[in-house]
N, C-alpha and C. Protein backbone atom coordinates (compact mmCIF):
# COMPACT_ATOMS: atom_id res chain seq x y z
N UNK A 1 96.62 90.66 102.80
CA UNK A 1 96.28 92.04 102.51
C UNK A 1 96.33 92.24 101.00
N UNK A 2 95.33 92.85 100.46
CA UNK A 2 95.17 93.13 99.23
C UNK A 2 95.38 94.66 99.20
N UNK A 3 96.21 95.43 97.88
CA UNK A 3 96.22 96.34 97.40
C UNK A 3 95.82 97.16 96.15
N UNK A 4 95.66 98.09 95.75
CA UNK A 4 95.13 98.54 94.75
C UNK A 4 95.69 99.83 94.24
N UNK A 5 96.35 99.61 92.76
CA UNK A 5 97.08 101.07 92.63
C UNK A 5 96.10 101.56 91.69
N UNK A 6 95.82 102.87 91.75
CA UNK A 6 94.78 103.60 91.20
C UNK A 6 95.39 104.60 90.56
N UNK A 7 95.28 104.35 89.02
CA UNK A 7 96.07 105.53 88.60
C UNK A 7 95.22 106.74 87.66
N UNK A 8 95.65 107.37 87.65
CA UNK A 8 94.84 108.60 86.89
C UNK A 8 95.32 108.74 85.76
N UNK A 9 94.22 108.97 84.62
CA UNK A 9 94.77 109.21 82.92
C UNK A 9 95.57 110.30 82.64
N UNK A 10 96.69 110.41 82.13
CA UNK A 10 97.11 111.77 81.94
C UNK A 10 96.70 111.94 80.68
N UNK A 11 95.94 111.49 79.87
CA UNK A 11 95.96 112.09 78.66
C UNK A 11 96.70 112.21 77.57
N UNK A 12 96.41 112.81 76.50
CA UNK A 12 96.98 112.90 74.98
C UNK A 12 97.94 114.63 75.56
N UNK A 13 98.96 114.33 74.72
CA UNK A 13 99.78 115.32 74.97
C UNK A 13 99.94 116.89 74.37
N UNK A 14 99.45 117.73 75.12
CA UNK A 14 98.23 118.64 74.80
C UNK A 14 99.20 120.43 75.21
N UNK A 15 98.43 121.21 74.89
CA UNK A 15 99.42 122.60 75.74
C UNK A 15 98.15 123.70 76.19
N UNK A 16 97.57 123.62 77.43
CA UNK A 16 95.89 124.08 77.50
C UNK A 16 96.41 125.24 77.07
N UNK A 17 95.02 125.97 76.52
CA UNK A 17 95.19 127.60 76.31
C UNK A 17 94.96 128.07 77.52
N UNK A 18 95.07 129.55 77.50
CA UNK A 18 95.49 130.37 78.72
C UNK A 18 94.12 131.03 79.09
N UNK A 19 93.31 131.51 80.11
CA UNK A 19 92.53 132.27 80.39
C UNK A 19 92.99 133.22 81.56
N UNK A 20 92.16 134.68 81.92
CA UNK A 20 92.43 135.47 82.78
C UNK A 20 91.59 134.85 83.58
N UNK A 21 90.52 134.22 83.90
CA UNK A 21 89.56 133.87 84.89
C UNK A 21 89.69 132.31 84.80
N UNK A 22 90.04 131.39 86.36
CA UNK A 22 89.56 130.20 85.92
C UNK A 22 88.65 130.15 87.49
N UNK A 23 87.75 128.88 87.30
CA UNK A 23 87.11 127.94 88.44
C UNK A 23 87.54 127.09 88.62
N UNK A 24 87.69 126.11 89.73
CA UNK A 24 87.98 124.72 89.87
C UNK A 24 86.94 124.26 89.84
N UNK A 25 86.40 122.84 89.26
CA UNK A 25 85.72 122.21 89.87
C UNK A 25 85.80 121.86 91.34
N UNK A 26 84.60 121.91 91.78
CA UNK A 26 84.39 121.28 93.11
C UNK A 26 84.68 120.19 93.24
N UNK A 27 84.34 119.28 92.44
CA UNK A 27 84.43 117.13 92.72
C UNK A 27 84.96 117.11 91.47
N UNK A 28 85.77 116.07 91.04
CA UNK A 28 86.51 114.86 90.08
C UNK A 28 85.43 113.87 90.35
N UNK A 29 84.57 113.84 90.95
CA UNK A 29 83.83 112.67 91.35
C UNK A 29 82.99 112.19 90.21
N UNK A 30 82.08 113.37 89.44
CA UNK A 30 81.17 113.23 88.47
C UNK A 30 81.71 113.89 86.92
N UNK A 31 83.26 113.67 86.56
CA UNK A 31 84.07 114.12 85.67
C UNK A 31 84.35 113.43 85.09
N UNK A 32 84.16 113.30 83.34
CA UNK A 32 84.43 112.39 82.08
C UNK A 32 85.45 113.74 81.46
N UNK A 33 86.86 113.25 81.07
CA UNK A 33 87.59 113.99 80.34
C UNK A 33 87.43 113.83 79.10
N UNK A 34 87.31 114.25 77.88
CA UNK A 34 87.79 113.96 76.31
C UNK A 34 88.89 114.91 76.07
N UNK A 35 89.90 114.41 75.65
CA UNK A 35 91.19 114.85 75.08
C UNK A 35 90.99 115.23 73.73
N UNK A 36 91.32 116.50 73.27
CA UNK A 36 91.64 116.72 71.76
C UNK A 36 93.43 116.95 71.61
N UNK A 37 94.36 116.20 71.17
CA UNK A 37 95.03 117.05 70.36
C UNK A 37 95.46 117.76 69.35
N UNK A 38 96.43 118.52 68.84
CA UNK A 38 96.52 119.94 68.03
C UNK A 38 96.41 118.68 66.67
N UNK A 39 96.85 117.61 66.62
CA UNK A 39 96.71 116.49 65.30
C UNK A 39 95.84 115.80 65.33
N UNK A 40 94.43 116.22 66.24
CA UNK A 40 93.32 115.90 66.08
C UNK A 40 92.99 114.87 66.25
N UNK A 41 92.80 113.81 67.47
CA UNK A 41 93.00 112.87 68.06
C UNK A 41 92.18 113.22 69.40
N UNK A 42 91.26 112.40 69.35
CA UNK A 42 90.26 112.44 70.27
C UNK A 42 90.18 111.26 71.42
N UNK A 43 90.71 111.29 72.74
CA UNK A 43 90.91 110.25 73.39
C UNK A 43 89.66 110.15 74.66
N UNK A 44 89.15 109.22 74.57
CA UNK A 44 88.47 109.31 75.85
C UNK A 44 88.82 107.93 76.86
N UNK A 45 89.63 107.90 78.49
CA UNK A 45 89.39 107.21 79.13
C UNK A 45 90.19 106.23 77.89
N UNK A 46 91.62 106.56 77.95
CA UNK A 46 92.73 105.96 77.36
C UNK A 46 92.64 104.86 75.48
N UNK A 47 91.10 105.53 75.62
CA UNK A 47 91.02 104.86 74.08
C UNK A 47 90.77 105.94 72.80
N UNK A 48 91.03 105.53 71.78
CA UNK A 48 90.91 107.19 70.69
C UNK A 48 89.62 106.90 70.08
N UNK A 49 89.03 107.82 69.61
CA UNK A 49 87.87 107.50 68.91
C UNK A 49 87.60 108.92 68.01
N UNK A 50 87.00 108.73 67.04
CA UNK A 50 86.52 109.45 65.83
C UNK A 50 85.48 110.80 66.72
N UNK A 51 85.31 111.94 66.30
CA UNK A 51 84.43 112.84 66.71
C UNK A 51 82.90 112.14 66.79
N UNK A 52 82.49 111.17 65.07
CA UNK A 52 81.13 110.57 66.12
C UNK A 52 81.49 109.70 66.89
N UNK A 53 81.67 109.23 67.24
CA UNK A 53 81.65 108.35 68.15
C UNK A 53 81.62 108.64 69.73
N UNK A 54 82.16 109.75 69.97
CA UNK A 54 81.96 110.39 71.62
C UNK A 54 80.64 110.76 72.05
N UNK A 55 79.78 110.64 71.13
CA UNK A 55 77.76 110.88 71.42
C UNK A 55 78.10 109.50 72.05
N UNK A 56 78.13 108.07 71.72
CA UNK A 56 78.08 107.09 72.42
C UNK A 56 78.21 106.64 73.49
N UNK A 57 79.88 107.19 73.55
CA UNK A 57 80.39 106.94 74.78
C UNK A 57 79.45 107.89 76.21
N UNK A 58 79.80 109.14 75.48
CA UNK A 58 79.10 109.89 76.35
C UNK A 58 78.02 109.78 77.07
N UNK A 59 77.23 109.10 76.03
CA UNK A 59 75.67 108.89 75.83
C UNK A 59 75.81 107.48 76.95
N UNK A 60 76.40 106.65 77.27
CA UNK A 60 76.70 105.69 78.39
C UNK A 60 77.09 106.02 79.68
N UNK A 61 77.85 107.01 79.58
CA UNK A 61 78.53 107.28 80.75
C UNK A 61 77.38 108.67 81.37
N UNK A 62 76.50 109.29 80.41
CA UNK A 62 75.21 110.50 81.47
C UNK A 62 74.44 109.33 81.89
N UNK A 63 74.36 108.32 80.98
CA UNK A 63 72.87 107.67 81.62
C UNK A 63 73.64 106.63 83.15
N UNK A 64 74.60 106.35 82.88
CA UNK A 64 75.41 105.70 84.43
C UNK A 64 75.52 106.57 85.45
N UNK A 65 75.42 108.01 85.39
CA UNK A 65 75.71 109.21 86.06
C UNK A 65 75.07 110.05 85.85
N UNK A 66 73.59 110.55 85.89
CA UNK A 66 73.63 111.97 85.15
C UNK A 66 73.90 112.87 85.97
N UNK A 67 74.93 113.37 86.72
CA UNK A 67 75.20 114.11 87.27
C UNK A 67 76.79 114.81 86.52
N UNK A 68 76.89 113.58 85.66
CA UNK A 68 78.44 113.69 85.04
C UNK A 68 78.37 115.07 84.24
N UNK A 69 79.50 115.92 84.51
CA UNK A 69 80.60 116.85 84.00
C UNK A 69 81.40 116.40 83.02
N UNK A 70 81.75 117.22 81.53
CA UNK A 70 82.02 116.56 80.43
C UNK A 70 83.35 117.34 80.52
N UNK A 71 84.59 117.47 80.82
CA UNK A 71 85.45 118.13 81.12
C UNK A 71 86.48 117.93 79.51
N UNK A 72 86.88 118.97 78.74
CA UNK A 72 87.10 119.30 77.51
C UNK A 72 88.26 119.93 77.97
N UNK A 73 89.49 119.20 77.23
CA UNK A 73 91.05 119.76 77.60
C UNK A 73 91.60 119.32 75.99
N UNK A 74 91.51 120.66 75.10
CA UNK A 74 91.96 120.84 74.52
C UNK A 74 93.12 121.45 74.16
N UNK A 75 93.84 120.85 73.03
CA UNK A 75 95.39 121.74 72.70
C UNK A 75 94.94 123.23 72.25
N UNK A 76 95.52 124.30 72.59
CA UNK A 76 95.36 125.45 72.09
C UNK A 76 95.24 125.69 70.59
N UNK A 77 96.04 124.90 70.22
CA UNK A 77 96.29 124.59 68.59
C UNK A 77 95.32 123.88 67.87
N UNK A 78 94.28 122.94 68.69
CA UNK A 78 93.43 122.33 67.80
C UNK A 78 92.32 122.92 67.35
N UNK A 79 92.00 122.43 65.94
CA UNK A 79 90.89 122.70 64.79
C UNK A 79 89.97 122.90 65.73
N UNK A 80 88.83 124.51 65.52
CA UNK A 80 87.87 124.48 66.08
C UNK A 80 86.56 123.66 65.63
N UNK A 81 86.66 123.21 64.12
CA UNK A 81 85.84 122.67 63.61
C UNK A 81 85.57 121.47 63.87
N UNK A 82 86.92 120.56 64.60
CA UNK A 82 87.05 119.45 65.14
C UNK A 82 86.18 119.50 66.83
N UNK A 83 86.42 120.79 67.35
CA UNK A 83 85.96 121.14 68.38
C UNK A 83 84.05 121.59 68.55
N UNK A 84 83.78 122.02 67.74
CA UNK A 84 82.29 122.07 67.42
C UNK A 84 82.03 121.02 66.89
N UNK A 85 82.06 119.93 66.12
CA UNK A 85 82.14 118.54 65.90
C UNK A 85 81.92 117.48 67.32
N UNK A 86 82.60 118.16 68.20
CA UNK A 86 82.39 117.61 69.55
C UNK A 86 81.00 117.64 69.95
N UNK A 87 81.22 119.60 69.95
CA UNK A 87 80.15 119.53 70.87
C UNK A 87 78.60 118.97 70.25
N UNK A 88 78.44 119.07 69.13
CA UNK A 88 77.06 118.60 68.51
C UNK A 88 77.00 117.26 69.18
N UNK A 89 78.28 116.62 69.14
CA UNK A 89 77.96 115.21 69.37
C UNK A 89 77.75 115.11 70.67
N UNK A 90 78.06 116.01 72.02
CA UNK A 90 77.73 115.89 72.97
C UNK A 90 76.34 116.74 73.30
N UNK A 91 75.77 117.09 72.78
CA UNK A 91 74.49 117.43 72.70
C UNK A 91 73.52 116.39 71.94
N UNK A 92 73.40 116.07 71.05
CA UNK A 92 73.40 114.54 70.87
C UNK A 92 73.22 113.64 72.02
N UNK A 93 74.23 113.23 72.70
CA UNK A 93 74.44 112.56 73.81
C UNK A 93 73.65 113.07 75.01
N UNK A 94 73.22 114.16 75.12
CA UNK A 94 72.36 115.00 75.76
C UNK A 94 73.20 115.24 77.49
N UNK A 95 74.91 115.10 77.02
CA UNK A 95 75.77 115.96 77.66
C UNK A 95 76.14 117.34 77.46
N UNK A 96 75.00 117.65 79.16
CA UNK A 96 75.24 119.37 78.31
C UNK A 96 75.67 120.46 79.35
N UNK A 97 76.60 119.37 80.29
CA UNK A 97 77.12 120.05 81.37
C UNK A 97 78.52 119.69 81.14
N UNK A 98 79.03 121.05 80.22
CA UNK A 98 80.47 120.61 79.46
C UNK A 98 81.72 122.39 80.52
N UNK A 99 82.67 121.72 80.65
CA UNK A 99 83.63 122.64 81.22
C UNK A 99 84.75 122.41 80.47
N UNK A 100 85.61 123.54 80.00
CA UNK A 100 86.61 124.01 78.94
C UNK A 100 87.86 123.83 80.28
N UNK A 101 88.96 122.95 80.17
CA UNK A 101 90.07 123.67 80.93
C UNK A 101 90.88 124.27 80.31
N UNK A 102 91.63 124.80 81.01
CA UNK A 102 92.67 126.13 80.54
C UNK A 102 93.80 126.58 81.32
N UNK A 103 94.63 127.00 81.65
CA UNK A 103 95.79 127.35 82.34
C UNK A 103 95.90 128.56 82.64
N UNK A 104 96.10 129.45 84.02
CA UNK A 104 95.82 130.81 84.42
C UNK A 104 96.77 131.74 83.54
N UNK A 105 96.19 132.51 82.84
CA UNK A 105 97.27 133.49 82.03
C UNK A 105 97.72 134.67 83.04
N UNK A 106 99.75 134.83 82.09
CA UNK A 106 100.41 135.42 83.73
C UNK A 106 100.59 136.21 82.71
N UNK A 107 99.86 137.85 83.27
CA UNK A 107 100.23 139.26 82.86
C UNK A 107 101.92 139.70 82.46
């Protein structure tokens, strides 16, 4: 008997910002995470990489999937300029089915 432990990325160590409205995604199935943290550190799929450089990756992983969801879990604290830096590059990549997570804000 063969086994297989399957583990899931937790990511760069992050504090989501808060929203009054969230959605779940429906599927994890067609979901690429990029990590920003607040010291500006861009992780994708346990490796770090420079803001250009995520057009690439990205740009591999729509054409393996184009159904893929670009799922963006940023620190509350991080540079927005680092954050628009992203997104050009995922437009670029012609990933343009991007979702922000966030944490339910308690009144």
């Amino acid at each position: 008997m063969v086994t297989t432990v399957l583990r899931e990325y937790s990511g760069l160590p992050i504090s989501l910002p808060k929203a009054k409205r969230i959605e779940k995604l429906k599927s994890k199935r067609h979901t690429s995470h990029i990590w920003v943290s607040k010291e500006g550190l861009v992780s994708i799929e346990d490796k770090l990489y420079k803001a250009e450089g995520v057009r690439h990756v990205m740009y591999e992983k729509r054409v393996a999937d184009p159904q893929l969801v670009v799922s963006l879990k940023s620190d509350e604290r991080a540079k927005m300029g680092l954050i628009s830096d992203i997104h050009t590059e995922l437009r670029k990549a012609d990933a343009l089915k991007l979702n922000y997570s966030s944490k339910t804000a308690v009144d």
